[in-house]
Protein backbone atom coordinates (compact mmCIF):
# COMPACT_ATOMS: atom_id res chain seq x y z
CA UNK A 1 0.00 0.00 0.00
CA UNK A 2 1.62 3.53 -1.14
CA UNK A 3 0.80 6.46 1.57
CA UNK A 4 1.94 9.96 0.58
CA UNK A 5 1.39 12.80 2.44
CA UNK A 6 -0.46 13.23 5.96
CA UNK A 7 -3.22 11.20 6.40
CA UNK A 8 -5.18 10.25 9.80
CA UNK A 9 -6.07 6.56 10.90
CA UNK A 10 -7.88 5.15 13.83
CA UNK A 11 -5.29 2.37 13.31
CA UNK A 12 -3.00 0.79 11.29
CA UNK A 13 -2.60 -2.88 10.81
CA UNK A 14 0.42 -4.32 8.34
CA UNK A 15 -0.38 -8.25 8.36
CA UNK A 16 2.60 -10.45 6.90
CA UNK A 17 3.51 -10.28 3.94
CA UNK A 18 2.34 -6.53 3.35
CA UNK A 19 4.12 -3.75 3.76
CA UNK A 20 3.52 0.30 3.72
CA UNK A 21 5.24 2.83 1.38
CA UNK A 22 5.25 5.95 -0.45
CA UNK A 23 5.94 7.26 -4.01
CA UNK A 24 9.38 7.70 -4.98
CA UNK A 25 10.13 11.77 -4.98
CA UNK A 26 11.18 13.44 -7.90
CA UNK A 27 13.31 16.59 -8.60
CA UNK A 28 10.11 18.49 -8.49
CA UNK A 29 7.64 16.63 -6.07
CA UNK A 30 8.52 15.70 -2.30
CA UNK A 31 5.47 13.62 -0.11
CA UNK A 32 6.69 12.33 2.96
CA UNK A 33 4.77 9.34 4.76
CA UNK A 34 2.94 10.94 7.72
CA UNK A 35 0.32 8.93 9.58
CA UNK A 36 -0.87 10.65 12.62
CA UNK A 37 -3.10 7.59 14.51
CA UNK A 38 -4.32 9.97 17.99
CA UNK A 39 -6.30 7.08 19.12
CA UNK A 40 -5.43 3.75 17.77
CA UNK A 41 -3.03 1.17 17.39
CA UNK A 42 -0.42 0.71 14.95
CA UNK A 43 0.28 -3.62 14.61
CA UNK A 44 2.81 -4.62 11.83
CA UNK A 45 3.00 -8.34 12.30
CA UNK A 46 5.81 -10.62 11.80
CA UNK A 47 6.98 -10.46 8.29
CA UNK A 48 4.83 -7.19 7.81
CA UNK A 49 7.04 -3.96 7.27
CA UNK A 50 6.74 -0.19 6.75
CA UNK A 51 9.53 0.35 4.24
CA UNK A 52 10.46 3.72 2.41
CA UNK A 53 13.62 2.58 0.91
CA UNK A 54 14.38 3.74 -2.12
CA UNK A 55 12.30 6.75 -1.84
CA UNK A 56 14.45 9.58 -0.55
CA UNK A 57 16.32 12.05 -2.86
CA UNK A 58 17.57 11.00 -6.22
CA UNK A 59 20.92 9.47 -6.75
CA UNK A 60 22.79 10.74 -9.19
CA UNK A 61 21.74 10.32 -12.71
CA UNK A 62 18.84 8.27 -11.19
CA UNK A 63 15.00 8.42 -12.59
CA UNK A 64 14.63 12.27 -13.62
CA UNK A 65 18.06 13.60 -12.04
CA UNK A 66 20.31 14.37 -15.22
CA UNK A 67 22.59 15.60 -12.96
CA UNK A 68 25.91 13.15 -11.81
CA UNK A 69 25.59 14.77 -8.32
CA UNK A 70 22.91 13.05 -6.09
CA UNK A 71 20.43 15.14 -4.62
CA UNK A 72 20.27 16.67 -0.83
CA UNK A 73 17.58 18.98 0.99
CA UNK A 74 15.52 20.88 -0.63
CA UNK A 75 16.07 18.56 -3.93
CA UNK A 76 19.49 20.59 -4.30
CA UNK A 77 22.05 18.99 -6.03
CA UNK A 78 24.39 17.40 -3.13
CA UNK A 79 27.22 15.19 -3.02
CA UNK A 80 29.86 14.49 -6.23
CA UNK A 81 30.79 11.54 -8.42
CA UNK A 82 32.17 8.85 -6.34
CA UNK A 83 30.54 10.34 -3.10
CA UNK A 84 27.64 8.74 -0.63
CA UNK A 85 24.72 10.61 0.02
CA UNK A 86 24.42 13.15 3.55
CA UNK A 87 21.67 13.39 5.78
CA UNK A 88 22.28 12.70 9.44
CA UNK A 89 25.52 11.63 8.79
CA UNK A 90 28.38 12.46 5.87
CA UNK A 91 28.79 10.17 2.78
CA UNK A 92 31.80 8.72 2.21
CA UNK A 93 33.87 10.35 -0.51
CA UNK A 94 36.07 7.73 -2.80
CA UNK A 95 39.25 8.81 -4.92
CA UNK A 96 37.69 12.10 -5.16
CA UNK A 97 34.86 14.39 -4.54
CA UNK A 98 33.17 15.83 -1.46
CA UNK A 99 29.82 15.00 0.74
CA UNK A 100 26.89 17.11 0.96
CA UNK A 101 26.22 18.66 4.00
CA UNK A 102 24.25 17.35 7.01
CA UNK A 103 20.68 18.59 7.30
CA UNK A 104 17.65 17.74 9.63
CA UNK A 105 17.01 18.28 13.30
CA UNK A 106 17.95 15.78 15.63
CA UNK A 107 14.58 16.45 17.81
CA UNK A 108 12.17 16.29 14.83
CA UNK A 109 13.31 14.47 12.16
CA UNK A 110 11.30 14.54 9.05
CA UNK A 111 13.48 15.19 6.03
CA UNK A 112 14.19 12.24 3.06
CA UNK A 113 17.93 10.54 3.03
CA UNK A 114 20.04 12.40 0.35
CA UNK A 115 21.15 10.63 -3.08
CA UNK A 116 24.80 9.74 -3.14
CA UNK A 117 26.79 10.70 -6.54
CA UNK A 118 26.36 9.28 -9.93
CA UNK A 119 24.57 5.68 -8.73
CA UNK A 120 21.91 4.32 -7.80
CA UNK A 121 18.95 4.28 -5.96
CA UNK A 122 18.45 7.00 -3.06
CA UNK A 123 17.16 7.39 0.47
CA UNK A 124 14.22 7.38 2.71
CA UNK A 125 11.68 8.77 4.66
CA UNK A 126 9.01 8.36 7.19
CA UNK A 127 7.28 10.12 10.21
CA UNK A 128 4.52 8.91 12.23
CA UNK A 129 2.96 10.83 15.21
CA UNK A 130 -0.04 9.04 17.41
CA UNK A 131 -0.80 9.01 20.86
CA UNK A 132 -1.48 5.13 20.99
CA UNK A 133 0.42 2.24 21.34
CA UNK A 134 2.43 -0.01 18.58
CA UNK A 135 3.34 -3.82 18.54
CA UNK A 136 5.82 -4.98 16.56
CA UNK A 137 6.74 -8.14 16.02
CA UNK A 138 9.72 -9.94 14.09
CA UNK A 139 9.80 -7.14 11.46
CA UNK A 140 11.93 -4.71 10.46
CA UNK A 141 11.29 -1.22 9.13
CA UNK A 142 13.57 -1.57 7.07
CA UNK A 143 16.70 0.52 6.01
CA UNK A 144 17.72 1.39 2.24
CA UNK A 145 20.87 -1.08 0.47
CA UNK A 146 21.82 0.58 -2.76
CA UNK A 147 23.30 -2.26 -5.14
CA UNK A 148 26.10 -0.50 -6.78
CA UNK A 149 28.30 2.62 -7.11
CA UNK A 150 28.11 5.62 -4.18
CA UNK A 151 26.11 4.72 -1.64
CA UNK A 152 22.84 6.52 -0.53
CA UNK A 153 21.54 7.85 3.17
CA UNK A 154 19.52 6.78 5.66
CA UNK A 155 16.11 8.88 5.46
CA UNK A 156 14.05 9.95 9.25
CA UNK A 157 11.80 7.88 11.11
CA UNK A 158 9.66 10.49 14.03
CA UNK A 159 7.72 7.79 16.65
CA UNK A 160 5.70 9.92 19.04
CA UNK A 161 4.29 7.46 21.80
CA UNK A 162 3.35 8.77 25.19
CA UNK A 163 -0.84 7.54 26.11
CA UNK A 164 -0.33 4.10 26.47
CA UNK A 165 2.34 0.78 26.36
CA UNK A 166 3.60 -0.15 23.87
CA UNK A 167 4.43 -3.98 23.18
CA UNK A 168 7.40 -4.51 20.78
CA UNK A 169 8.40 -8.07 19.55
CA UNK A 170 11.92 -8.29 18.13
CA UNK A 171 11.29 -5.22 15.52
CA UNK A 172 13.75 -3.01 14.33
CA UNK A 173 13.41 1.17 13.89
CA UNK A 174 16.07 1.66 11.33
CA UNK A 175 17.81 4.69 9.16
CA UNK A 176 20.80 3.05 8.01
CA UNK A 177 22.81 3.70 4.68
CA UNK A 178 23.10 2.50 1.98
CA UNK A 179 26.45 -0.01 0.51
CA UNK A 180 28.31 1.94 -1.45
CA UNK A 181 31.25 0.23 -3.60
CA UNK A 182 33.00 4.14 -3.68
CA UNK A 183 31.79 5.71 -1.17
CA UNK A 184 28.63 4.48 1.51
CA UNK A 185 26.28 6.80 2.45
CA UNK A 186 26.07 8.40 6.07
CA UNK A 187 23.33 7.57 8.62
CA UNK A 188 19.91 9.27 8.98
CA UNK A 189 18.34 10.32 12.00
CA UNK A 190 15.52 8.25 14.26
CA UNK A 191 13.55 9.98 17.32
CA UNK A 192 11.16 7.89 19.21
CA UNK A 193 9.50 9.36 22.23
CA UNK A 194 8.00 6.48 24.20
CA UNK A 195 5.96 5.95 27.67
CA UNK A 196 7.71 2.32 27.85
CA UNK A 197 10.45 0.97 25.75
CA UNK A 198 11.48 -2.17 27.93
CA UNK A 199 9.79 -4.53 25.04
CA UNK A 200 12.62 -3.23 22.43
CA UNK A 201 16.22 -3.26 22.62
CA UNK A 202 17.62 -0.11 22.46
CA UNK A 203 20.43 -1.25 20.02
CA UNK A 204 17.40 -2.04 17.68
CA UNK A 205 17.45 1.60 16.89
CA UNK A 206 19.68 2.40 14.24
CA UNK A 207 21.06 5.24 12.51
CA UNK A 208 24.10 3.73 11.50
CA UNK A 209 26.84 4.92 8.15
CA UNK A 210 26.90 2.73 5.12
CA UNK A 211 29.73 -0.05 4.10
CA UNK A 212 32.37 0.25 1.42
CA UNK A 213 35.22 1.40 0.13
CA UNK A 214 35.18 4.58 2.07
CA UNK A 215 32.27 4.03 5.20
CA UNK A 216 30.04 6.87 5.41
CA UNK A 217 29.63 8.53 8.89
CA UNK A 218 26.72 7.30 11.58
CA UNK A 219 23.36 9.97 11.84
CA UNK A 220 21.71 10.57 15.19
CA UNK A 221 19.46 8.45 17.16
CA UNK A 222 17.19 10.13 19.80
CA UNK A 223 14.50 8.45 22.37
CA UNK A 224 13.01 10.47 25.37
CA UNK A 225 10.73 8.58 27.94
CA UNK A 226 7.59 10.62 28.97
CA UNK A 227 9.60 10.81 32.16
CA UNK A 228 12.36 12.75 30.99
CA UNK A 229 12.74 15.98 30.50
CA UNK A 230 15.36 16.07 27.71
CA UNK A 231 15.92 12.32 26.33
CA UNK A 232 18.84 10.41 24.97
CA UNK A 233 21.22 10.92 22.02
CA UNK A 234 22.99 8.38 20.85
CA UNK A 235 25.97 7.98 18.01
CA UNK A 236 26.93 4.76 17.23
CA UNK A 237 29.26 4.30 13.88
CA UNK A 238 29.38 0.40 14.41
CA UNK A 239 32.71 0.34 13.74
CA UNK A 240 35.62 2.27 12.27
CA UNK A 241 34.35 5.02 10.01
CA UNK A 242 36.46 8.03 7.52
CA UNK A 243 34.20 11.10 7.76
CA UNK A 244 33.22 12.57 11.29
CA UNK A 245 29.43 13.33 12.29
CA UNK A 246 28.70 17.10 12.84
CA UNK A 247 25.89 17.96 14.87
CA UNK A 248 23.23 20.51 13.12
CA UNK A 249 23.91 24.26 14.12
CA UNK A 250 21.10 25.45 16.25
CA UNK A 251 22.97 28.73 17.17
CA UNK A 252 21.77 27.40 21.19
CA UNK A 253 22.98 24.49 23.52
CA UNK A 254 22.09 21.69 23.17
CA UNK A 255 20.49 19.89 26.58
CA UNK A 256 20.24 16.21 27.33
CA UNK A 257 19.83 13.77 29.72
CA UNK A 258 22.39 11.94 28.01
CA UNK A 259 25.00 11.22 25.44
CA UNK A 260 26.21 8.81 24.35
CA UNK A 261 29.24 8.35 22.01
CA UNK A 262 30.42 4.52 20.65
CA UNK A 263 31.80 2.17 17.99
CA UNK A 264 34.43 4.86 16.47
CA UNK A 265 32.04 7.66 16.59
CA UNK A 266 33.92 10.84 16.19
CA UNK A 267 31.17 13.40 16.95
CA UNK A 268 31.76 17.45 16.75
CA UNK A 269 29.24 20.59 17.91
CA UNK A 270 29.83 23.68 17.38
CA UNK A 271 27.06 24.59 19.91
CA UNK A 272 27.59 24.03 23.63
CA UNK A 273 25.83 20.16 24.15
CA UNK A 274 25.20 19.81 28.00
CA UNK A 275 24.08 16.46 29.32
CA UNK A 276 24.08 15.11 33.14
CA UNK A 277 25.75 11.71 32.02
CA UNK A 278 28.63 12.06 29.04
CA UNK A 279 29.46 8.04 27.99
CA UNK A 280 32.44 7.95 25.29
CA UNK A 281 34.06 4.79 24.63
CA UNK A 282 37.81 4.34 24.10
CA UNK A 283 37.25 4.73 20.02
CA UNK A 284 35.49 7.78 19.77
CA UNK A 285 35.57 11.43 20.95
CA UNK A 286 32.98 14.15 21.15
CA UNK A 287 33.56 17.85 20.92
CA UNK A 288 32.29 21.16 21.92
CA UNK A 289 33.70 24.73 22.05
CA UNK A 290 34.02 23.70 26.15
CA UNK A 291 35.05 20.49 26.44
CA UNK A 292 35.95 16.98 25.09
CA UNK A 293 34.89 13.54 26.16
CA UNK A 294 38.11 11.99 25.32
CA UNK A 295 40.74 12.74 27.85
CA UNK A 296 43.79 12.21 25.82
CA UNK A 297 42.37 14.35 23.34
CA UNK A 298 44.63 17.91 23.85
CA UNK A 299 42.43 20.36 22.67
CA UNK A 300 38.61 21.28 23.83
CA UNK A 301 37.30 23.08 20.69
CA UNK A 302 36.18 21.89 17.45
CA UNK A 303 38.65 22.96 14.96
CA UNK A 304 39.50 21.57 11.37
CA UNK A 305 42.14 19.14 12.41
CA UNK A 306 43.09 17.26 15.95
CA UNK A 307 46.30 16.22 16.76
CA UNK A 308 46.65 13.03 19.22
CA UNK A 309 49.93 14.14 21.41
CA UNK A 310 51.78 10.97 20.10
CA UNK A 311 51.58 12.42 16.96
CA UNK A 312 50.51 9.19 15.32
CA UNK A 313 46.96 10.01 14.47
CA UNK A 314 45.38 12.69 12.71
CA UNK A 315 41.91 13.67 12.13
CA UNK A 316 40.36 16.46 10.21
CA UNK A 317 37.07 16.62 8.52
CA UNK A 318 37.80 14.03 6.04
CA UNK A 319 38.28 11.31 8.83
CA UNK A 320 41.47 9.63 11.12
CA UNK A 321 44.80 8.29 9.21
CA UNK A 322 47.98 7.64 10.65
């Protein structure tokens, strides 16, 4: 079933074997999927999936794009030949070329993925905001795999739960990247507000940079209870990564109850980011104009280029080397 644009349910049942989309956008038409259900149920049942791949921003020189750039917000033309696709996180760039720039709001996501460089296929998108419950069971909402050349982004998936319980099986909320044999697209961004989230697990929500030659950088994943008063953000790059994730510029801090920082994520802000509990594993780092979350790290802005004080590892905004 294709949904495009805002319309209102009193529920939403995906049986197995059916899933939920929308139409592919265009370089002059843009629908997202929105599906406010205020007093119902959303049920997608085991082997049932709402999945939007595919349906983000053209890639380059993909369905009407003439262009070999893919394209980014606001159906701009975005990253080069040999690039992956932007959105929460940066493409990865191949022999040559350079990433579009990261767009969307880590609060309230609701942008499509970008389209990597001449390629394929392209990203996705999907918001859905109801003040009911939602089951899942052994199905996936599932995350874009482009087949060939630069890699595309993950799109935005917006989950606003607060009324009631919700029972989750062993689904997945995904906006992963695309493969991309030059360069892999970077993540999207997920938020999920939620009255009860013990049924999922947490590391079921994804946002994470595309594979490849040259790994595209992980997008933002945020969940808030009803109980909290600012909510979680989470970066995890699942691994060693090239480019670095930049947080949007709000121009204000940014205020959680935590952050969290993992698998080689390699996180700047250039606006203040205050949070009560700071968790940074050994492989990443996280910068502000204050501080750093990485204690061998010697300097506590976020300038072009960091220098470890071994000297044996450099980073700058096209990734770590040694």
């Amino acid at each position: 079933m294709t949904i495009d644009g805002p319309h209102a349910f009193a529920g939403l049942v995906v049986l197995s074997g059916a899933s939920v989309t929308k139409s592919s956008i265009t370089t002059l038409l843009e629908q997202p999927l929105i599906c406010p259900v205020p007093a119902g149920t959303v049920f997608i049942a085991c082997g049932g999936s709402i999945d939007v791949s595919g349906k983000g921003y053209l890639g380059g020189h993909a369905g009407g794009n003439p262009n070999e750039e893919g394209r980014t917000i606001g159906n701009a033309l975005g990253s080069s030949v040999n690039v992956g696709g932007s959105h929460g996180g940066l493409g990865g760039v191949g022999d040559t070329g350079s990433a579009a720039s990261i767009y969307g709001s880590i609060l309230d996501p609701r942008e499509s993925g970008g389209g990597g460089g001449t390629g394929l296929l392209r990203g996705k998108q999907w918001r859905r905001s109801h003040s009911a419950s939602r089951r899942v069971g052994r199905s996936r909402w599932r995350d874009h795999r482009c087949r060939a050349g630069p890699g595309n982004v993950g799109g935005a998936w917006r989950i606003d739960q607060y009324d009631h319980r919700p029972t989750f099986g062993s689904g997945r909320v995904s906006a992963d990247a695309g493969y991309g044999y030059t360069g892999a697209g970077g993540g999207g961004r997920v938020a999920v507000r939620y009255s009860d989230l013990s049924g999922l697990d947490r590391a079921r929500i994804t946002a994470s940079g595309g594979t490849g030659s040259a790994k595209g950088s992980a997008g933002t994943v945020y969940l808030k209870s009803s109980s909290q008063t600012y909510g979680d953000l989470i970066i995890d790059n699942g691994g060693p990564t090239t480019p670095r994730t930049p947080l949007p510029v709000t121009g204000q801090q940014l205020q959680f109850d935590s952050v969290t920082a993992r698998n080689s994520a390699r996180v700047i802000s250039q606006d203040e980011v205050v949070a009560s509990t700071f968790s940074v594993d050994s492989t990443s780092y996280f910068l502000t104009p204050s501080r750093d979350a990485r204690a061998h790290l010697t300097v506590t802005t976020a300038p072009d280029e960091l220098r470890f004080p071994r000297g044996k590892r450099r980073c700058d905004g096209d990734g770590c080397r040694r």
